[in-house]
C-alpha atoms as a PDB file:
ATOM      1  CA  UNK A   1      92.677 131.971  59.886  1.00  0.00           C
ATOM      2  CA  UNK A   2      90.357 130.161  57.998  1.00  0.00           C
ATOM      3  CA  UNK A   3      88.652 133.187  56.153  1.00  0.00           C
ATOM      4  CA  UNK A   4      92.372 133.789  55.477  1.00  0.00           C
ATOM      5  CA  UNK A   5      92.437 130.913  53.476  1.00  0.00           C
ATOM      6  CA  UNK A   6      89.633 130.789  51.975  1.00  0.00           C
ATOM      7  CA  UNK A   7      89.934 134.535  50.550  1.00  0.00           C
ATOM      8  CA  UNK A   8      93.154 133.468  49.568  1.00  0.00           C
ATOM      9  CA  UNK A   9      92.401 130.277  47.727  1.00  0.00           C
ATOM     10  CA  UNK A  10      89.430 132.601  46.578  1.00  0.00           C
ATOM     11  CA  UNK A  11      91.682 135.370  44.973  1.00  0.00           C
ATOM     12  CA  UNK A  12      93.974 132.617  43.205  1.00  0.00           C
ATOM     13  CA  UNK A  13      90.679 130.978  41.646  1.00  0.00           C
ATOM     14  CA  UNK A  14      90.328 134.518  40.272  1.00  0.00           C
ATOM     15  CA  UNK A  15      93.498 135.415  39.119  1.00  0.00           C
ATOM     16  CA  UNK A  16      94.030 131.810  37.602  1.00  0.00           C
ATOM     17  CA  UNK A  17      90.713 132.189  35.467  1.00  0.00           C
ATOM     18  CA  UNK A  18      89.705 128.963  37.077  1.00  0.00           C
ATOM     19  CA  UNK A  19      86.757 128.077  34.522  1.00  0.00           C
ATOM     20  CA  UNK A  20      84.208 127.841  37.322  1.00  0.00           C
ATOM     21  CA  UNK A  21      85.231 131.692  38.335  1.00  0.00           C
ATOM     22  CA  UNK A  22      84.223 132.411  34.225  1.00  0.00           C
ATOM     23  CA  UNK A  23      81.235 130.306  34.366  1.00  0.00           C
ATOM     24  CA  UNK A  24      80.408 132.049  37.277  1.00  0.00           C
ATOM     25  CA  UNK A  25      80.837 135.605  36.232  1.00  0.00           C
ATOM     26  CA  UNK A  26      79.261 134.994  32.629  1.00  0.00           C
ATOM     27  CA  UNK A  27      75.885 133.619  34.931  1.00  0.00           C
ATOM     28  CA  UNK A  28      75.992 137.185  36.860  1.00  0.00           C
ATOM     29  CA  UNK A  29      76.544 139.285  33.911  1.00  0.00           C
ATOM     30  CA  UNK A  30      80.185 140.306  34.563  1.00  0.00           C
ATOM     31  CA  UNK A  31      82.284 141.529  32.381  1.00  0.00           C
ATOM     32  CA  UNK A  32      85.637 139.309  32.208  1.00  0.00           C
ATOM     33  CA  UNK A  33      87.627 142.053  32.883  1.00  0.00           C
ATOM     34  CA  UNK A  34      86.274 142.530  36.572  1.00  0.00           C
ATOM     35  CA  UNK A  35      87.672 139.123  37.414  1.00  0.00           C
ATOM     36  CA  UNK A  36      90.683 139.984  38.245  1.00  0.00           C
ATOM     37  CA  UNK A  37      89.938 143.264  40.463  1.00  0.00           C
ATOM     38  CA  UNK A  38      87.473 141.249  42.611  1.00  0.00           C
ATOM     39  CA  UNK A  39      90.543 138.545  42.947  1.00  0.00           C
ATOM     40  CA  UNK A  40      92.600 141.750  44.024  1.00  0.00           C
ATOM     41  CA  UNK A  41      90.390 142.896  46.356  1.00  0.00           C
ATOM     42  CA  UNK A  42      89.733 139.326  48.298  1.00  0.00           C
ATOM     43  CA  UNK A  43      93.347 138.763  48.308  1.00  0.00           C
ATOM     44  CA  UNK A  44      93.395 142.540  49.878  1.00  0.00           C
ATOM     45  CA  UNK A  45      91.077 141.751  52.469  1.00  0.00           C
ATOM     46  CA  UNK A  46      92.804 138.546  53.024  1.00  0.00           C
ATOM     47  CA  UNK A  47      96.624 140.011  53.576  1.00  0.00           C
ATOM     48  CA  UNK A  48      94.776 143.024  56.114  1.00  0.00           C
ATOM     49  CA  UNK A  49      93.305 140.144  58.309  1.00  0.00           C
ATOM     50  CA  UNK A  50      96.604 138.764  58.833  1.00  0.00           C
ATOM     51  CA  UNK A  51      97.772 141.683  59.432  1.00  0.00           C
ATOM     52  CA  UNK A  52      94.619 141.959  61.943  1.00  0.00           C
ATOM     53  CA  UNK A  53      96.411 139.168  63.350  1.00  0.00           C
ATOM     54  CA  UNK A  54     100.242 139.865  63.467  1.00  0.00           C
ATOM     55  CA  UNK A  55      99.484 142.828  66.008  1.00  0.00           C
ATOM     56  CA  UNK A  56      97.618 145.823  63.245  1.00  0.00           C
ATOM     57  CA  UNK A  57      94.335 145.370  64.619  1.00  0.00           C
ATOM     58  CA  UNK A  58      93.095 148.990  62.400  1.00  0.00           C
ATOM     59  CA  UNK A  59      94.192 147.290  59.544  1.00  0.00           C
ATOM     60  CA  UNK A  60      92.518 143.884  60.396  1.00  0.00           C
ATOM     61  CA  UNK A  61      89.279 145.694  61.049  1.00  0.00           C
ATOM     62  CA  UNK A  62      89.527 148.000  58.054  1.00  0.00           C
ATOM     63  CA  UNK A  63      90.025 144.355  56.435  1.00  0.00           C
ATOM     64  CA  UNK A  64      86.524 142.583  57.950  1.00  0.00           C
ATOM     65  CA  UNK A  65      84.751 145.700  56.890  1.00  0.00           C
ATOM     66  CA  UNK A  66      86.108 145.612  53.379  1.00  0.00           C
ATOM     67  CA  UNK A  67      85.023 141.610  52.961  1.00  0.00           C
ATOM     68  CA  UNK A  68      81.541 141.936  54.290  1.00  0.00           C
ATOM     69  CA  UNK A  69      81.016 145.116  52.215  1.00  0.00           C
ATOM     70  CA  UNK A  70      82.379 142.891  49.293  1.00  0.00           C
ATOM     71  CA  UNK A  71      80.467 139.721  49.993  1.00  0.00           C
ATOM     72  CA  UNK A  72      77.300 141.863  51.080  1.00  0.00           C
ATOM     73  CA  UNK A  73      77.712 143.345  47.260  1.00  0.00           C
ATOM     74  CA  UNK A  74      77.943 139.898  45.508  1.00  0.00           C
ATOM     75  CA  UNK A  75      75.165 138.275  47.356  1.00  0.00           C
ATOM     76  CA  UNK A  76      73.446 141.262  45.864  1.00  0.00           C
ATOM     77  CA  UNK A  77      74.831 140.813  42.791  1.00  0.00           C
ATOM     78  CA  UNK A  78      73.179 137.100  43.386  1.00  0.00           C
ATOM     79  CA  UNK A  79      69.710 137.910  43.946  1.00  0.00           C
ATOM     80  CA  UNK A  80      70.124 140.888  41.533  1.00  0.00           C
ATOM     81  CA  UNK A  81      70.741 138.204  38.438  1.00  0.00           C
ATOM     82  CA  UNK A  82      68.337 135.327  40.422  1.00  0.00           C
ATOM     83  CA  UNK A  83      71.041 132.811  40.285  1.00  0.00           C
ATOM     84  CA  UNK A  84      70.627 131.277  43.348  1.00  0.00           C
ATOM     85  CA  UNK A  85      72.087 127.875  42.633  1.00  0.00           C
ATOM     86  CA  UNK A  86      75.364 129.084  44.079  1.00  0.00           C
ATOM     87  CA  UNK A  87      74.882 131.525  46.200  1.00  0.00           C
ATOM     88  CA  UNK A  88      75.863 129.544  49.441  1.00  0.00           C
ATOM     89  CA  UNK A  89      79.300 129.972  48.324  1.00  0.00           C
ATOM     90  CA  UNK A  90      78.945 133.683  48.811  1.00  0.00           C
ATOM     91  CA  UNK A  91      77.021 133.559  52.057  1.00  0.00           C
ATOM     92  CA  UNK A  92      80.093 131.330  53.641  1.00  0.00           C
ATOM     93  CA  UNK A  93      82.200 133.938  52.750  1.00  0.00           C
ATOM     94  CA  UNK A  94      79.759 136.501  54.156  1.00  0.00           C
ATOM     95  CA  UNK A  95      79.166 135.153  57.412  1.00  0.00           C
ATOM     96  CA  UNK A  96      82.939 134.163  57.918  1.00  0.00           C
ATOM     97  CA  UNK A  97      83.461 138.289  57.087  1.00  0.00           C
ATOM     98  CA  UNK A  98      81.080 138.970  59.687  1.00  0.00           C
ATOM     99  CA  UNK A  99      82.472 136.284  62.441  1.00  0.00           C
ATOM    100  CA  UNK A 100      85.789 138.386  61.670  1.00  0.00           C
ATOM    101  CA  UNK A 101      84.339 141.412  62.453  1.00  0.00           C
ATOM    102  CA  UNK A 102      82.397 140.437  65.353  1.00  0.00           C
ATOM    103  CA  UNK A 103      85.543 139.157  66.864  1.00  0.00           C
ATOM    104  CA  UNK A 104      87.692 142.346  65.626  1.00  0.00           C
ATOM    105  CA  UNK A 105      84.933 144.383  67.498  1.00  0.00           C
ATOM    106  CA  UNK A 106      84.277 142.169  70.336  1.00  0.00           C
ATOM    107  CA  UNK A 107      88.435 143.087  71.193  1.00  0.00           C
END
């Protein structure tokens, strides 16, 4: 539930334009434009994990996968522009992906 949330309060950072998300995005190179996408595909990823849990358990796993592929590529993304000031905030989301998996495979 709680990498739930967090995607979710994640994806409505995004689509708000929350000036740390810009900040952010400018440090990595992004375009602007991708801001939104990425908020869409966290909030994705958050909506097939409940899913996961309301009794879809192909969708919740299809979900996990999606987020650690995601966070796997913006960790990347990180180390790719050597900003490494925030890059525990990517990792959290990382390894809560992966505890989701481990559990949606572990079932």
């Amino acid at each position: 539930m709680i990498t739930i949330l967090m995607n979710l309060w994640a994806a409505g950072a995004d689509f708000t334009r929350a000036r740390f998300v810009r900040a952010n995005a400018s440090e990595l190179n992004l375009r602007e434009s991708w801001i939104t996408p990425l908020g869409v595909l966290k909030a994705a990823g958050a909506v097939g994990l409940l899913c996961g849990l309301l009794g879809v358990p192909l969708v919740g796993d299809a979900a996990a996968v999606g987020l650690v592929l995601f966070f796997a590529g913006a960790l990347f993304v990180h180390v790719r522009a050597r900003v490494f000031h925030n890059i525990a905030a990517p990792a959290a989301f990382f390894v809560m992906a992966v505890a989701c998996l481990v559990m949606a495979v572990g079932t």
